[in-house]
C-alpha atoms as a PDB file:
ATOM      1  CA  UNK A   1      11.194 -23.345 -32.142  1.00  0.00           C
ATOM      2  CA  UNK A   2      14.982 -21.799 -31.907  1.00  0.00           C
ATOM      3  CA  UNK A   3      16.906 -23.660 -29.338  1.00  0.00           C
ATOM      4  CA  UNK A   4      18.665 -21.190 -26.866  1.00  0.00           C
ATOM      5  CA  UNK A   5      21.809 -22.411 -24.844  1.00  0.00           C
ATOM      6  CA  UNK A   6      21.083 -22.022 -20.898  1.00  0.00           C
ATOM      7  CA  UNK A   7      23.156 -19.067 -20.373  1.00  0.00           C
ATOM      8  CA  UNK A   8      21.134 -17.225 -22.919  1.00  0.00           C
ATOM      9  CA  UNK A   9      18.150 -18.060 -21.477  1.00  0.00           C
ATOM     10  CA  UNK A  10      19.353 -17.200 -17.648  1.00  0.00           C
ATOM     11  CA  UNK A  11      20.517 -13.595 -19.505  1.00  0.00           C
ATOM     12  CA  UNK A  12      16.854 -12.852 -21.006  1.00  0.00           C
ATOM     13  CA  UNK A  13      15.592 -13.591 -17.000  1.00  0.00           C
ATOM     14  CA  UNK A  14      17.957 -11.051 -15.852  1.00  0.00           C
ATOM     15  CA  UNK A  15      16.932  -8.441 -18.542  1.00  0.00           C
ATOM     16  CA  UNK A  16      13.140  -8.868 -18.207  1.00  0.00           C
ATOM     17  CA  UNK A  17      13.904  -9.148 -13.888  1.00  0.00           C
ATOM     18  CA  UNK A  18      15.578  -6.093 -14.277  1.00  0.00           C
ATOM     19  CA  UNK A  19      12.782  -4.708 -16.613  1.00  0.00           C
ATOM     20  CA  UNK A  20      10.137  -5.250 -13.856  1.00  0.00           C
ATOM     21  CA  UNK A  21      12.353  -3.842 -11.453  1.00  0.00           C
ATOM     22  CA  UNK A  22      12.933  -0.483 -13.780  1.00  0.00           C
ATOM     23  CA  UNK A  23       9.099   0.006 -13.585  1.00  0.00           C
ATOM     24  CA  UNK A  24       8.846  -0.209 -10.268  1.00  0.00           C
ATOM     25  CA  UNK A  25      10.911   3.069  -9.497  1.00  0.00           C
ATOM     26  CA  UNK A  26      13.428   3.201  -6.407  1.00  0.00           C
ATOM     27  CA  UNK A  27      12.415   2.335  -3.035  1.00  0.00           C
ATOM     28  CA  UNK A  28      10.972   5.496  -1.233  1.00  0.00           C
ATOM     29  CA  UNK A  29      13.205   7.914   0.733  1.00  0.00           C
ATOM     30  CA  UNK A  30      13.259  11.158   2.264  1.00  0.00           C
ATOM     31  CA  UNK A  31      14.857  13.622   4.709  1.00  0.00           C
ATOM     32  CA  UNK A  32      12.803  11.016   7.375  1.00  0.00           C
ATOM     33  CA  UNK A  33      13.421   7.782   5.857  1.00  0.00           C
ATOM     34  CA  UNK A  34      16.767   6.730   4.870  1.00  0.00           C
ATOM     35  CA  UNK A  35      15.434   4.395   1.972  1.00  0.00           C
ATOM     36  CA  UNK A  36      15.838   0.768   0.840  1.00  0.00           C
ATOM     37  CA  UNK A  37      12.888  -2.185   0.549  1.00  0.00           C
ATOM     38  CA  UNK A  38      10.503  -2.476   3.076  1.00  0.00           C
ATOM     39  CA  UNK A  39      11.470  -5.873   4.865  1.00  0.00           C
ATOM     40  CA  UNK A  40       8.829  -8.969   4.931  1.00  0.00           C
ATOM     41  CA  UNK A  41       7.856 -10.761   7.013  1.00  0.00           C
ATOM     42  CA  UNK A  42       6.971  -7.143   8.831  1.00  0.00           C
ATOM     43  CA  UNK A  43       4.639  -3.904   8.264  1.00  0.00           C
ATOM     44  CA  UNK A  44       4.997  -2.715   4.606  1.00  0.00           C
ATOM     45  CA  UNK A  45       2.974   0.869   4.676  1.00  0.00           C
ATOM     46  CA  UNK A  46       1.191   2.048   1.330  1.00  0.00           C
ATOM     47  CA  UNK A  47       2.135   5.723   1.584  1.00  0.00           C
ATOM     48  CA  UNK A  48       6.134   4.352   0.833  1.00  0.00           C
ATOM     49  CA  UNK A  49       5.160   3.675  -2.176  1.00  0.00           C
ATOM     50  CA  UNK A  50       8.195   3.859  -5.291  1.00  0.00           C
ATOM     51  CA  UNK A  51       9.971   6.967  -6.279  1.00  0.00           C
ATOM     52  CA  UNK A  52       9.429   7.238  -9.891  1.00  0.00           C
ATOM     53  CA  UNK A  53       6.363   9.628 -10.664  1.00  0.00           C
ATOM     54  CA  UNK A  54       3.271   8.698 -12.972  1.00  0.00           C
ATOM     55  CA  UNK A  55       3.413   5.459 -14.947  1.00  0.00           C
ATOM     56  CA  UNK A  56       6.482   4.116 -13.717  1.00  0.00           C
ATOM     57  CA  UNK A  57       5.926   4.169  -9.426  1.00  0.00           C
ATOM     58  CA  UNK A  58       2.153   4.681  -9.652  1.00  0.00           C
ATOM     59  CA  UNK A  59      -0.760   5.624 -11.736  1.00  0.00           C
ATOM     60  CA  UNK A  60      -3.811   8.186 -10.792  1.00  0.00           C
ATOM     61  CA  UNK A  61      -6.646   9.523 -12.560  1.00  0.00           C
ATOM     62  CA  UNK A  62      -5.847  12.903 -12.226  1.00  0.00           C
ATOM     63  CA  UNK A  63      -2.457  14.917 -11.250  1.00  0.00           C
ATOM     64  CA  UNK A  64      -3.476  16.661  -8.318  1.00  0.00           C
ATOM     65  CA  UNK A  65      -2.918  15.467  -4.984  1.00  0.00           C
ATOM     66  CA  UNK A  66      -6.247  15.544  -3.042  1.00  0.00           C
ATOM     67  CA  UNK A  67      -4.559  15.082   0.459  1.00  0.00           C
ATOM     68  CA  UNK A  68      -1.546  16.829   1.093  1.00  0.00           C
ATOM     69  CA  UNK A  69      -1.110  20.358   0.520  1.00  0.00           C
ATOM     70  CA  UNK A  70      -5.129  20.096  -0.507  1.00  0.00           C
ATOM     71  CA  UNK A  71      -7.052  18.956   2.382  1.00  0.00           C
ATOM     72  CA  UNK A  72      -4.215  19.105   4.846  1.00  0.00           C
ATOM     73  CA  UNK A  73      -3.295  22.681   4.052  1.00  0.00           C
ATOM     74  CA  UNK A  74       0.184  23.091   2.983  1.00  0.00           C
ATOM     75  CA  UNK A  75       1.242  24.780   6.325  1.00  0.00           C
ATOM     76  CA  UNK A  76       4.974  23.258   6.110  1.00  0.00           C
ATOM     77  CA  UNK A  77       4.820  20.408   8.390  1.00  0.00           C
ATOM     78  CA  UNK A  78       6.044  17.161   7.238  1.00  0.00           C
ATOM     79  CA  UNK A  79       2.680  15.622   7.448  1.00  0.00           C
ATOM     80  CA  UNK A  80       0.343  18.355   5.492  1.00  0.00           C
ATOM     81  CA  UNK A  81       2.903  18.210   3.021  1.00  0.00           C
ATOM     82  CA  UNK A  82       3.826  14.400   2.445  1.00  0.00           C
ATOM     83  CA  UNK A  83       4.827  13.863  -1.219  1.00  0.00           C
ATOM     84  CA  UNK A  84       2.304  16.303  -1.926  1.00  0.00           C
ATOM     85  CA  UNK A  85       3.627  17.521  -5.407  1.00  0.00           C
ATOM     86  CA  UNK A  86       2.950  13.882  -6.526  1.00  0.00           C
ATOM     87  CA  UNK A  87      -0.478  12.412  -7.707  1.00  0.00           C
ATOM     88  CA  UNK A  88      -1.395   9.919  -5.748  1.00  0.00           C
ATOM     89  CA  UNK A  89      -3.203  10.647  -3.043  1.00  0.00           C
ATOM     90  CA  UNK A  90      -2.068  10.911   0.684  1.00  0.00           C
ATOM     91  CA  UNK A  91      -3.227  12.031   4.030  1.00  0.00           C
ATOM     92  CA  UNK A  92      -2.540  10.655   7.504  1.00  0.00           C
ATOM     93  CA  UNK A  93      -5.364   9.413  10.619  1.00  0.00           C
ATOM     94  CA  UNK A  94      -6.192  12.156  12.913  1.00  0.00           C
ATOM     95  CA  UNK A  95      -8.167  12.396  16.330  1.00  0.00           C
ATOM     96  CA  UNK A  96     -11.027  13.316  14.457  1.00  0.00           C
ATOM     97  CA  UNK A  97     -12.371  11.961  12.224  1.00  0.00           C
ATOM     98  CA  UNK A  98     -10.425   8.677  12.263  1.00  0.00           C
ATOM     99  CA  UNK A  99      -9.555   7.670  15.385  1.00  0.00           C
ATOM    100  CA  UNK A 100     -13.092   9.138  17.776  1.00  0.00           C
ATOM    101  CA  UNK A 101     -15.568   7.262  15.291  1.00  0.00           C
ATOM    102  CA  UNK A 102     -17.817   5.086  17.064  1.00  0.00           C
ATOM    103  CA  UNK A 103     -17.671   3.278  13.696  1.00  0.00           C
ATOM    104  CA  UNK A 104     -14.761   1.715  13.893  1.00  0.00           C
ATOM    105  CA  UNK A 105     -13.992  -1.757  14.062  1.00  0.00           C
ATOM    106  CA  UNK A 106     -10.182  -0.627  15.281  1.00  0.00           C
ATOM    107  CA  UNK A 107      -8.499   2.333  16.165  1.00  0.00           C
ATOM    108  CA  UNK A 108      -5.491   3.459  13.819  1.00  0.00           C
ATOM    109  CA  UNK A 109      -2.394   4.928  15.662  1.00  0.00           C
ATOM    110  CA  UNK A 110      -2.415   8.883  15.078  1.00  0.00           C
ATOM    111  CA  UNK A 111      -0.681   9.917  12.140  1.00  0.00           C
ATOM    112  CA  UNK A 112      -0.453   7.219  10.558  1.00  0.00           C
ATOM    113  CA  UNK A 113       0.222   7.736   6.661  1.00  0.00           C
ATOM    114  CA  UNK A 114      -2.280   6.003   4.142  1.00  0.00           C
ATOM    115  CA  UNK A 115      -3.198   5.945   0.457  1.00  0.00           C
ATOM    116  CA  UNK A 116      -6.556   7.509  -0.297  1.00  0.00           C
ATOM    117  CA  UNK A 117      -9.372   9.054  -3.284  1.00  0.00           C
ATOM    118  CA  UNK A 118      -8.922   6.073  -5.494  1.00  0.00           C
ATOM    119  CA  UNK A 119     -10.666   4.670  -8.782  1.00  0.00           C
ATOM    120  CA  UNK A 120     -10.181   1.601 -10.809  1.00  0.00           C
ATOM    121  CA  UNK A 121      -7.868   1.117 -12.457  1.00  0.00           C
ATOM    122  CA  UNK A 122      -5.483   2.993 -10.009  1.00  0.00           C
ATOM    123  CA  UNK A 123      -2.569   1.026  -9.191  1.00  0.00           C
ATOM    124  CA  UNK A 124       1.332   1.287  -7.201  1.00  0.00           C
ATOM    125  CA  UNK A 125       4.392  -0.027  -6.888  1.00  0.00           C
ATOM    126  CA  UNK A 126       6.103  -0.850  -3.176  1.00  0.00           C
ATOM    127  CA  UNK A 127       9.288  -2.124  -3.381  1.00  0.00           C
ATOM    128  CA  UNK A 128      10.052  -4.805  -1.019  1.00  0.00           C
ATOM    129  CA  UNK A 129      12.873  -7.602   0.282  1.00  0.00           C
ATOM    130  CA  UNK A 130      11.751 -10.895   1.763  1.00  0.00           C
ATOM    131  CA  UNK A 131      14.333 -12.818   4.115  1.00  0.00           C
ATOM    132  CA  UNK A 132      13.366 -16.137   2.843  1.00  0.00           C
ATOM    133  CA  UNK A 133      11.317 -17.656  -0.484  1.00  0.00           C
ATOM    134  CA  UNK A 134       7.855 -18.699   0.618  1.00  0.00           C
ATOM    135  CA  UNK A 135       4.508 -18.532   0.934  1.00  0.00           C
ATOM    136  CA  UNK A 136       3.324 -15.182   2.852  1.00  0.00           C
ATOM    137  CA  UNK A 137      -0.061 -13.634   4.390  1.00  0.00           C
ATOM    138  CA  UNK A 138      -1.031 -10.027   5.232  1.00  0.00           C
ATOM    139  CA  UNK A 139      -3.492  -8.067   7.469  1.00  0.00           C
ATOM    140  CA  UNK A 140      -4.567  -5.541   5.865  1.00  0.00           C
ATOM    141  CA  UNK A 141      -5.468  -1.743   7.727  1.00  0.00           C
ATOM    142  CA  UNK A 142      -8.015  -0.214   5.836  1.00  0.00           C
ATOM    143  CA  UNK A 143     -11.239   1.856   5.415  1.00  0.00           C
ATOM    144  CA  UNK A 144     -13.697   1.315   2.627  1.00  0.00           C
ATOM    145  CA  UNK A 145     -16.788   3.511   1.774  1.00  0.00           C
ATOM    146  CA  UNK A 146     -18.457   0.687  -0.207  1.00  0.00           C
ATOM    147  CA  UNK A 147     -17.344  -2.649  -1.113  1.00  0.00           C
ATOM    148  CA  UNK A 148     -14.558  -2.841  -3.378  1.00  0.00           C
ATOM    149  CA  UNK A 149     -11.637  -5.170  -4.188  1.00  0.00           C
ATOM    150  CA  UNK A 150      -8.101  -4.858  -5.049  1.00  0.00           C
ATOM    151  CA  UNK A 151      -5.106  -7.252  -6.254  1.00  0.00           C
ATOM    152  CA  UNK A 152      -1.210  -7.450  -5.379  1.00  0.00           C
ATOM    153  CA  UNK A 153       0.806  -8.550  -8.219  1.00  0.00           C
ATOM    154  CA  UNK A 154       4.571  -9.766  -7.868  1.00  0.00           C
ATOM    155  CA  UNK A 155       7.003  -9.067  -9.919  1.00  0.00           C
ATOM    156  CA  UNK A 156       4.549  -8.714 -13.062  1.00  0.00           C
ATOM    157  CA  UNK A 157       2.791 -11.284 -12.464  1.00  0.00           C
ATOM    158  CA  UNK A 158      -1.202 -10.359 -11.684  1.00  0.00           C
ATOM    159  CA  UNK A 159      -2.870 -11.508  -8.613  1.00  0.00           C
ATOM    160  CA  UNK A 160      -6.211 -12.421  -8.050  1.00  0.00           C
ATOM    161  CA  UNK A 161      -9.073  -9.907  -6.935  1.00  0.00           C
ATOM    162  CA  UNK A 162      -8.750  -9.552  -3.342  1.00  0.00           C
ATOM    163  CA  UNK A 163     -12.618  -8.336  -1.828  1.00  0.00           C
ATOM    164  CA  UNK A 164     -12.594  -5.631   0.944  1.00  0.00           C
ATOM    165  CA  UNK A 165     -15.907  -4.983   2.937  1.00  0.00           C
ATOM    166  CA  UNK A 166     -17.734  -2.111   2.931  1.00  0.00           C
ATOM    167  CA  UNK A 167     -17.157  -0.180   6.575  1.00  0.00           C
ATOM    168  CA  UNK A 168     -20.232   1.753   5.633  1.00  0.00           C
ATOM    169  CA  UNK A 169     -22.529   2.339   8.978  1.00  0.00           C
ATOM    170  CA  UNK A 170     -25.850   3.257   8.352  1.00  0.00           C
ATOM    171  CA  UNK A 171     -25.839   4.504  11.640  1.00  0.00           C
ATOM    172  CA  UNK A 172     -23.020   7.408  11.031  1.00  0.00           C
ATOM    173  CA  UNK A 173     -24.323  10.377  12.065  1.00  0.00           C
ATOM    174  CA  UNK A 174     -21.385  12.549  10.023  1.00  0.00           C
ATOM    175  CA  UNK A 175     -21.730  11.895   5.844  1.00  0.00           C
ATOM    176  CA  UNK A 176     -17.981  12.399   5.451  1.00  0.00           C
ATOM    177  CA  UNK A 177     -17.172   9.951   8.624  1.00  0.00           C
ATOM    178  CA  UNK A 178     -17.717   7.277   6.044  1.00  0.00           C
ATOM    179  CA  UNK A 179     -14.548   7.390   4.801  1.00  0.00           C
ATOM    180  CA  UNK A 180     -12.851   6.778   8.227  1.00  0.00           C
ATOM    181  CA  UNK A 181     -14.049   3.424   9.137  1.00  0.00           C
ATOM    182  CA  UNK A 182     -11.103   1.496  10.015  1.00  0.00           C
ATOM    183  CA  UNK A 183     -11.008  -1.981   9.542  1.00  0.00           C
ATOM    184  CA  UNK A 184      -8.521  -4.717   9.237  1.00  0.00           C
ATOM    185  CA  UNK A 185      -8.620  -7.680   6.677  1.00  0.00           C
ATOM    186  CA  UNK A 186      -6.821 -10.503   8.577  1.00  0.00           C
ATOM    187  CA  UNK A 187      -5.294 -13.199   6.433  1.00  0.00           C
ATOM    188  CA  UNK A 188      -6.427 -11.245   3.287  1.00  0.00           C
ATOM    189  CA  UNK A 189      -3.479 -11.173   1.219  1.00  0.00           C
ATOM    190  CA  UNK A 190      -1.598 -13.982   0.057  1.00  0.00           C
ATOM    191  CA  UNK A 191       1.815 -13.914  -1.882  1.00  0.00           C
ATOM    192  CA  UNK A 192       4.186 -16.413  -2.738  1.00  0.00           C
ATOM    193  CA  UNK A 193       7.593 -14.709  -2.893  1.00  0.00           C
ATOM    194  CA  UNK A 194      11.365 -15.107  -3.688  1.00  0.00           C
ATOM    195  CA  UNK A 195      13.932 -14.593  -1.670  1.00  0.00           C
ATOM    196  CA  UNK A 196      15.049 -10.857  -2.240  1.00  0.00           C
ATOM    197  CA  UNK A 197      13.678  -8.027  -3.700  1.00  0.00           C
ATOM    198  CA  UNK A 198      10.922  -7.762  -5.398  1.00  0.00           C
ATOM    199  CA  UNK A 199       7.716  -5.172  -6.690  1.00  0.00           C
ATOM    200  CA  UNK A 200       4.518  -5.720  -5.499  1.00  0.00           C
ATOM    201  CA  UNK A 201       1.853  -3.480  -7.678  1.00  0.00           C
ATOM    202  CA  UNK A 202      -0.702  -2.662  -5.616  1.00  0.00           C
ATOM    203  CA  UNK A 203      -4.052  -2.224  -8.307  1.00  0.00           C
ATOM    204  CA  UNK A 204      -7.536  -0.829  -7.601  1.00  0.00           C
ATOM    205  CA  UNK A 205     -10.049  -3.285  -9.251  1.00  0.00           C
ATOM    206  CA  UNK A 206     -13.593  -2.142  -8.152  1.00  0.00           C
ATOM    207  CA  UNK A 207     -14.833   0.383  -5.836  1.00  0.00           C
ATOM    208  CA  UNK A 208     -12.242   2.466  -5.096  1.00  0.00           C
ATOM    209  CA  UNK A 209     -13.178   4.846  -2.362  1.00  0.00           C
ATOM    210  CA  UNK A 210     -10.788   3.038   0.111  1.00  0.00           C
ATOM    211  CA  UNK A 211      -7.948   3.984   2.524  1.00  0.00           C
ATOM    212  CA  UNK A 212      -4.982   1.611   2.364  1.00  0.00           C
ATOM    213  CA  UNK A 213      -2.661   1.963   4.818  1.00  0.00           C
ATOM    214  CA  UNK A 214      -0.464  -1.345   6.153  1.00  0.00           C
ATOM    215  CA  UNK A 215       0.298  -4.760   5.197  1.00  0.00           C
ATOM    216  CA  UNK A 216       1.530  -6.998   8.015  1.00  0.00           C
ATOM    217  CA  UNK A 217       3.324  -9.435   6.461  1.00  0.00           C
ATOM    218  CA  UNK A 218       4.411 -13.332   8.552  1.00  0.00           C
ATOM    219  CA  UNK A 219       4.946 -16.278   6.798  1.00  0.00           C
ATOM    220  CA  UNK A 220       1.891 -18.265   6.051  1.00  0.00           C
ATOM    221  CA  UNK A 221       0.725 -20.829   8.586  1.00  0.00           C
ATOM    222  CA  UNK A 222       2.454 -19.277  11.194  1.00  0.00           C
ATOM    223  CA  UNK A 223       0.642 -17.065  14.220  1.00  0.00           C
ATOM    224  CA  UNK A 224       0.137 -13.507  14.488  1.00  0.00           C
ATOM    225  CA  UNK A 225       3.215 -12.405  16.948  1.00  0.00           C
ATOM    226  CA  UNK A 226       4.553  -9.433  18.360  1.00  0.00           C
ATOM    227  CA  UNK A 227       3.048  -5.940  18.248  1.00  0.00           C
ATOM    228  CA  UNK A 228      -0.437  -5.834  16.396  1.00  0.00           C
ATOM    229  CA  UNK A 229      -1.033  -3.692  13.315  1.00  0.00           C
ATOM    230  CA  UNK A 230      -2.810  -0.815  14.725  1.00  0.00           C
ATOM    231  CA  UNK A 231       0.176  -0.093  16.697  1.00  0.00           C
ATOM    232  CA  UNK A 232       2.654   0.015  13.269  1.00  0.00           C
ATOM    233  CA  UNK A 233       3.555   3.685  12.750  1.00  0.00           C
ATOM    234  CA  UNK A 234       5.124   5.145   9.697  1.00  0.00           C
ATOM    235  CA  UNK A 235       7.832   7.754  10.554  1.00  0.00           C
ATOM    236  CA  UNK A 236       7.738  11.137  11.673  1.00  0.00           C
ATOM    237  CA  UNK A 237      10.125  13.992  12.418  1.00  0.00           C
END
């Protein structure tokens, strides 16, 4: 085996650090949100997802997105429209269907932007900074038509399948209502992290048919404080 003097070695880090950070796009931005990481500990949301475009910030089986400008009609308001020339898919909690449901097990704040029409295999890139290196947890805000499971992975490195229960009722009286269960997953994501910035690649593994929306982020082994998830809003006009 070569031998390969320290600096070397601390060089090929940087390049393949910098590699993973290359895929992961820029941090999301717009005319709304100045930019930069999402911070943790605190509420990363799933519609920032990277700038970047197919394959490098994200990947979806087909081009089209089926939210904005599709189901919420592209009417010109910042919410109908949100990153709708992009692929994955995006729409935002209304009165109806997703906060009135007798269904759910919480109630999402209005508005509130989420990732949506997934399949496995599906899979994006959030771009975050963490205060200090450690071990973190998440809550997780989130519908799911049938059971299905996803994984985080950090910096490259894959995480293990993370189940989400189905918040299929039997009982809804309203077929498409199914889809607007919302749930959270307390304690159901678990990351160990530097200090810094890093990518977290959010991946579909089976299911699909979810709506991912926030990830409330404290440091693990500590309690739940401050304002509760279903109160974390993404930004609006």
């Amino acid at each position: 085996m070569p031998h390969f003097s320290a600096r070397f070695r601390l060089l090929l880090l940087g390049a393949c650090c910098a590699g993973v950070f290359a895929r992961g796009g820029e941090p999301f931005r717009d005319v709304v949100r100045a930019g930069g990481p999402q911070r943790i500990p605190g509420a990363v949301f799933c519609a920032y997802y990277d700038l970047g475009g197919e394959g490098v910030a994200f990947h979806d089986t087909d081009a089209e997105n089926q939210g904005s400008g599709k189901l919420n009609p592209a009417d010109g308001s910042y919410l109908n429209e949100f990153r709708r020339h992009e692929g994955l898919d995006i729409s935002y909690t209304k009165e109806v269907p997703d906060r009135e449901s007798p269904s759910n097990r919480v109630v999402p704040p209005l508005g509130l932007l989420y990732v949506g029409w997934n399949d496995p295999g599906e899979w994006f890139n959030l771009t975050v900074e963490t205060t200090a290196a450690g071990d973190y947890v998440a809550d997780l805000l989130y519908t799911a038509q049938r059971d299905a499971s996803i994984s985080v992975a950090v910096n490259g490195i894959p995480g293990s399948a993370i189940p989400l229960t189905s918040t299929f009722d039997p009982a809804e009286t309203i077929p498409w209502r199914q889809w607007h269960h919302w749930n959270v997953a307390r304690d159901s994501v678990t990351l160990a992290l530097p200090k810094g910035i890093s990518v977290l690649t959010v991946r579909i593994v089976s299911g699909g048919n979810i709506n991912l929306a926030t990830l409330l982020f404290r440091a693990a082994g500590t309690a739940r404080t401050g304002a509760a998830i279903t109160t974390w809003q993404t930004a609006r006009p």
